[in-house]
C-alpha atoms as a PDB file:
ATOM      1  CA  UNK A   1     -21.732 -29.370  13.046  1.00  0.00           C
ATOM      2  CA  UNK A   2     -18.037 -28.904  12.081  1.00  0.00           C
ATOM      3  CA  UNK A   3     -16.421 -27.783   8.883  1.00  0.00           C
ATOM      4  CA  UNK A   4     -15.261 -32.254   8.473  1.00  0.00           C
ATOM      5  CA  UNK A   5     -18.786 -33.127   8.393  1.00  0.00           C
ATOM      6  CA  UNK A   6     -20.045 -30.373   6.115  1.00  0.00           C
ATOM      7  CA  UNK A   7     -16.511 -31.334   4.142  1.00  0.00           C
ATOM      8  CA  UNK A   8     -17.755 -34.912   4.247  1.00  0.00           C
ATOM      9  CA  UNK A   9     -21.251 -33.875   2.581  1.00  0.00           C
ATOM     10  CA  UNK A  10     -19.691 -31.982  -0.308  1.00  0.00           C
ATOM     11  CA  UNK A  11     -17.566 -34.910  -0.941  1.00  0.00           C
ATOM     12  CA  UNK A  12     -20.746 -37.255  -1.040  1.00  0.00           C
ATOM     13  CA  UNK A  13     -22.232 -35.420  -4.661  1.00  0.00           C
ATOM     14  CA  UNK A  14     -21.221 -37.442  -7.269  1.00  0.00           C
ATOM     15  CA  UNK A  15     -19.803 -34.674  -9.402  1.00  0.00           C
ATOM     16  CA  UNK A  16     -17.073 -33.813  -6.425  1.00  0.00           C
ATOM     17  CA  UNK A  17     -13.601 -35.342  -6.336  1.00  0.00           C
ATOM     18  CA  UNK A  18     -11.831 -33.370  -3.376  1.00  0.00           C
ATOM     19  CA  UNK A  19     -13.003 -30.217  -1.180  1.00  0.00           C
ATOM     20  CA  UNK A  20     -11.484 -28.370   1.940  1.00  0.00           C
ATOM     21  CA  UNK A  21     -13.537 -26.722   3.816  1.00  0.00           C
ATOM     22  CA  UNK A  22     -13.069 -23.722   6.374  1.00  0.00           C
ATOM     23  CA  UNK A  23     -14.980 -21.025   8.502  1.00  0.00           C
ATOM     24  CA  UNK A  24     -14.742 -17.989   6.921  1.00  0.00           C
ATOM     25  CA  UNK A  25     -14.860 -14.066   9.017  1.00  0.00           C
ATOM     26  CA  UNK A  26     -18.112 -12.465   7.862  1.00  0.00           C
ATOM     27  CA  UNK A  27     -19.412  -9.098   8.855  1.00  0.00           C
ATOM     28  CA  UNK A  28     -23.403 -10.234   9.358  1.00  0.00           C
ATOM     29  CA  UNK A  29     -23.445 -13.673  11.011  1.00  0.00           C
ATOM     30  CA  UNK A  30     -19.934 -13.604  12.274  1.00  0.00           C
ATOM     31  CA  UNK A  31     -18.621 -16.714  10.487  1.00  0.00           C
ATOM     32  CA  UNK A  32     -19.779 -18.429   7.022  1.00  0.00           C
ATOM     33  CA  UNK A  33     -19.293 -21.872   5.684  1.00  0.00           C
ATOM     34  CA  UNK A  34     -16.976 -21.736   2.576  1.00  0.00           C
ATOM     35  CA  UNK A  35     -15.602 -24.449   0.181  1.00  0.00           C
ATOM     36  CA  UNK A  36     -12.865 -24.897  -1.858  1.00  0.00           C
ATOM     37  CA  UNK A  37     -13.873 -27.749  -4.595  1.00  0.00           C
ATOM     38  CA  UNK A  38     -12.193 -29.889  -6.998  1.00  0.00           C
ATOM     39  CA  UNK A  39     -14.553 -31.731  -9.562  1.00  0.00           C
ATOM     40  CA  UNK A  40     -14.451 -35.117 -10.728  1.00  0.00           C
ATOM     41  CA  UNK A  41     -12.441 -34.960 -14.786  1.00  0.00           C
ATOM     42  CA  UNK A  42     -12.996 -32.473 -17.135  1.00  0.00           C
ATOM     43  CA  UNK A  43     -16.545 -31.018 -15.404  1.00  0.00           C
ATOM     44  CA  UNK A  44     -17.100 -27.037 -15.186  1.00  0.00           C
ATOM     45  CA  UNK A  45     -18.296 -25.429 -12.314  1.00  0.00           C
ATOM     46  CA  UNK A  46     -21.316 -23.326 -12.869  1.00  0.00           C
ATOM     47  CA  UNK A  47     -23.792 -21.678 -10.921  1.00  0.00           C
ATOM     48  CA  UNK A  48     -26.450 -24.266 -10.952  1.00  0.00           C
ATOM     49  CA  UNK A  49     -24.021 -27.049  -9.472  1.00  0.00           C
ATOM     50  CA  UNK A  50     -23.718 -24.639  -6.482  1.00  0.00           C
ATOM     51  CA  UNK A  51     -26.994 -24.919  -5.845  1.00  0.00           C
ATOM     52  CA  UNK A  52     -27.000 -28.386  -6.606  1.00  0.00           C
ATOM     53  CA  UNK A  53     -24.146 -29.304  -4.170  1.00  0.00           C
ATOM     54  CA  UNK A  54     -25.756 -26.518  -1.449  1.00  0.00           C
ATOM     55  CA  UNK A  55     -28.948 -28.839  -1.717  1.00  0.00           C
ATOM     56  CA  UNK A  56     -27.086 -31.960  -1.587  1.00  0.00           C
ATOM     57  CA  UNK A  57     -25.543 -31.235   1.700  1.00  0.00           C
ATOM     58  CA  UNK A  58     -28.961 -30.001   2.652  1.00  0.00           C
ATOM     59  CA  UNK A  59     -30.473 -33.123   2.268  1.00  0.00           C
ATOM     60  CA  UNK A  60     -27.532 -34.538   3.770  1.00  0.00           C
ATOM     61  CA  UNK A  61     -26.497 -32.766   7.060  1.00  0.00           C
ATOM     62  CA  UNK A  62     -29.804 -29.822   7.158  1.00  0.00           C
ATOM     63  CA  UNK A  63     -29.917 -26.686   5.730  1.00  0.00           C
ATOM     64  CA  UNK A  64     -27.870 -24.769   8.526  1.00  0.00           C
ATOM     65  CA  UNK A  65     -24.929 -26.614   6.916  1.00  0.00           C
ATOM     66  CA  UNK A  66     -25.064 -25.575   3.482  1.00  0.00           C
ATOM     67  CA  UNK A  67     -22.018 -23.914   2.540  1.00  0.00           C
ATOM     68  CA  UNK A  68     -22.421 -19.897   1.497  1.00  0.00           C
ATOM     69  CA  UNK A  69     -19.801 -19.953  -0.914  1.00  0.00           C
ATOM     70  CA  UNK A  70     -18.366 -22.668  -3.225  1.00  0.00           C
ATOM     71  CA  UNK A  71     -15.304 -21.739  -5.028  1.00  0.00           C
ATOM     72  CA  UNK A  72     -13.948 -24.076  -7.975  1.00  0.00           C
ATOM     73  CA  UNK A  73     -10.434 -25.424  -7.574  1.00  0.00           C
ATOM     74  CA  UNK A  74      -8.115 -27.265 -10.187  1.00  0.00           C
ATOM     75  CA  UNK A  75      -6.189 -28.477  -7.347  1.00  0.00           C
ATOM     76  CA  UNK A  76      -6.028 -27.187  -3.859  1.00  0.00           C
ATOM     77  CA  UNK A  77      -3.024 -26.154  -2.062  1.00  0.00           C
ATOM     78  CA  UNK A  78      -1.309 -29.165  -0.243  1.00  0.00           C
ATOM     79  CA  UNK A  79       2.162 -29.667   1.284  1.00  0.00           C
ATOM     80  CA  UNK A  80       4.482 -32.136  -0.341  1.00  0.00           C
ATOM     81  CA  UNK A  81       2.934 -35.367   1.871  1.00  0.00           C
ATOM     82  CA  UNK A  82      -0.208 -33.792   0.895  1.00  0.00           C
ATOM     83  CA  UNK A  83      -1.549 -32.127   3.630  1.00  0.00           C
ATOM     84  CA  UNK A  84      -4.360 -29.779   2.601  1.00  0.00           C
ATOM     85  CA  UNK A  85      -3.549 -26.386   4.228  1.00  0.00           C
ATOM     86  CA  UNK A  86      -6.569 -24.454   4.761  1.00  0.00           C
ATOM     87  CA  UNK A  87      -5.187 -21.910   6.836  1.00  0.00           C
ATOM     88  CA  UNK A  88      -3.238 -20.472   3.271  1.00  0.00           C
ATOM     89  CA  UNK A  89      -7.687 -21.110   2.087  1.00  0.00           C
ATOM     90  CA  UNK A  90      -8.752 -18.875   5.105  1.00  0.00           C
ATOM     91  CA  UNK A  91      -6.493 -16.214   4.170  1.00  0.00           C
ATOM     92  CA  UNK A  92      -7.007 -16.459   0.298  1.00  0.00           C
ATOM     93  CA  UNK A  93     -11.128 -16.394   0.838  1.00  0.00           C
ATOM     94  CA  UNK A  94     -10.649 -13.258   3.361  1.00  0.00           C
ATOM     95  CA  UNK A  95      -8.046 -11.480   1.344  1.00  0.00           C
ATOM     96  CA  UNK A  96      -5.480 -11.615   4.051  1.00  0.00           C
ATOM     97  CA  UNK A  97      -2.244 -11.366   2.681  1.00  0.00           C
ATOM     98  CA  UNK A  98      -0.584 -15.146   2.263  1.00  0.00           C
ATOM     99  CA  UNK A  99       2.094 -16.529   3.768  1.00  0.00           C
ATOM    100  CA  UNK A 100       5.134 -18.581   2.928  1.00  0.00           C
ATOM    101  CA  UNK A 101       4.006 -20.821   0.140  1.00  0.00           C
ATOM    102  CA  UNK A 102       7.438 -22.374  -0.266  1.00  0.00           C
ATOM    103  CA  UNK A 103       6.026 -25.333   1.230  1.00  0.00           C
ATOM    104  CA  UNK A 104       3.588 -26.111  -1.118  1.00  0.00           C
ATOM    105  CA  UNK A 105       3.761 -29.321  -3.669  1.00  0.00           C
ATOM    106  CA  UNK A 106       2.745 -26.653  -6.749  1.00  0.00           C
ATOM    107  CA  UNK A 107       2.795 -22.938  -5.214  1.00  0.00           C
ATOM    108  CA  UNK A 108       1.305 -21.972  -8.589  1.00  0.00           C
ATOM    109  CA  UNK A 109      -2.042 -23.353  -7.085  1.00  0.00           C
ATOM    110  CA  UNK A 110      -2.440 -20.396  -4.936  1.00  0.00           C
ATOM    111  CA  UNK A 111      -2.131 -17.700  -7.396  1.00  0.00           C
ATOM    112  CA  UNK A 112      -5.003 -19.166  -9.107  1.00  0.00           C
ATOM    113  CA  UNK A 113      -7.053 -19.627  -6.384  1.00  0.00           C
ATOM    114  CA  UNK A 114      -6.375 -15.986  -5.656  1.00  0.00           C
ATOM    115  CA  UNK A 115      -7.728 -15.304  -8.863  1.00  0.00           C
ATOM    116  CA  UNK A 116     -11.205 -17.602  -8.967  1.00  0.00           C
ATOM    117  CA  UNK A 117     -11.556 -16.078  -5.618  1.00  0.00           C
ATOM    118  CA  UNK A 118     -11.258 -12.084  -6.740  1.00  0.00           C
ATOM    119  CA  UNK A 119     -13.663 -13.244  -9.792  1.00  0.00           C
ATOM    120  CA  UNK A 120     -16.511 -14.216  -7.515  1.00  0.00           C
ATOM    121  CA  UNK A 121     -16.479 -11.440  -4.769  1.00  0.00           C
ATOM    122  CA  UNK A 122     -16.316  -9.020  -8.452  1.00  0.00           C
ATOM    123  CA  UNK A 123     -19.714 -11.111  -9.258  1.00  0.00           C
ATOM    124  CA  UNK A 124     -20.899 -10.651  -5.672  1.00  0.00           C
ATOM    125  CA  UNK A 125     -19.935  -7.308  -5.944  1.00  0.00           C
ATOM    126  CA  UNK A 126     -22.287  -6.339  -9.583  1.00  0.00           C
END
């Protein structure tokens, strides 16, 4: 199944307004399903909506498809026609050093990605 389809899942949950989706490098299976999402108003993301969105994709697509990591985004970074660029996502969610951001509608976006991202690999971490 590809990263659009598992994308398209996410989407689906009523809670979700936008999500990009990528492959992400990981040292045990070789590549993990991770997702960048934006919810619907003022809604937090917690811990239990995780699972809740993991299961709804579940239900959805199967269980292979259910995404290892879900990372909360205000906004995700797009280009100024509004592109989503998940190649500046890959880097951010494998702590590659970024790119030229210039590009980017709101360049701000990526800085606090950076930091929702270094918050949950500290919780992954304890």
């Amino acid at each position: 199944m590809s990263t659009a389809e598992i994308e398209s899942a996410v989407v689906s949950h009523p809670l979700v307004a936008e999500c990009a989706t990528i492959g992400q490098s990981e040292e045990d299976t070789g590549q993990s399903v991770c997702c960048f999402v934006t919810l619907e108003g003022d809604i937090e993301g917690t811990d239990e909506l995780v699972a809740e969105i993991r299961e709804h994709v579940a239900k959805k697509i199967g269980k292979l498809a259910r995404p290892k990591r879900i990372i909360w985004a205000d906004d995700l970074p797009k280009t100024r026609s509004g592109k989503i660029m998940r190649r500046l996502l890959r880097d951010i969610a494998e702590g590659r050093e970024l790119g030229d951001v210039t590009t980017l509608r709101d360049p701000t976006v990526m800085q606090q990605l950076g930091e929702r991202v270094a918050a949950r690999r500290d919780d992954a971490d304890a």
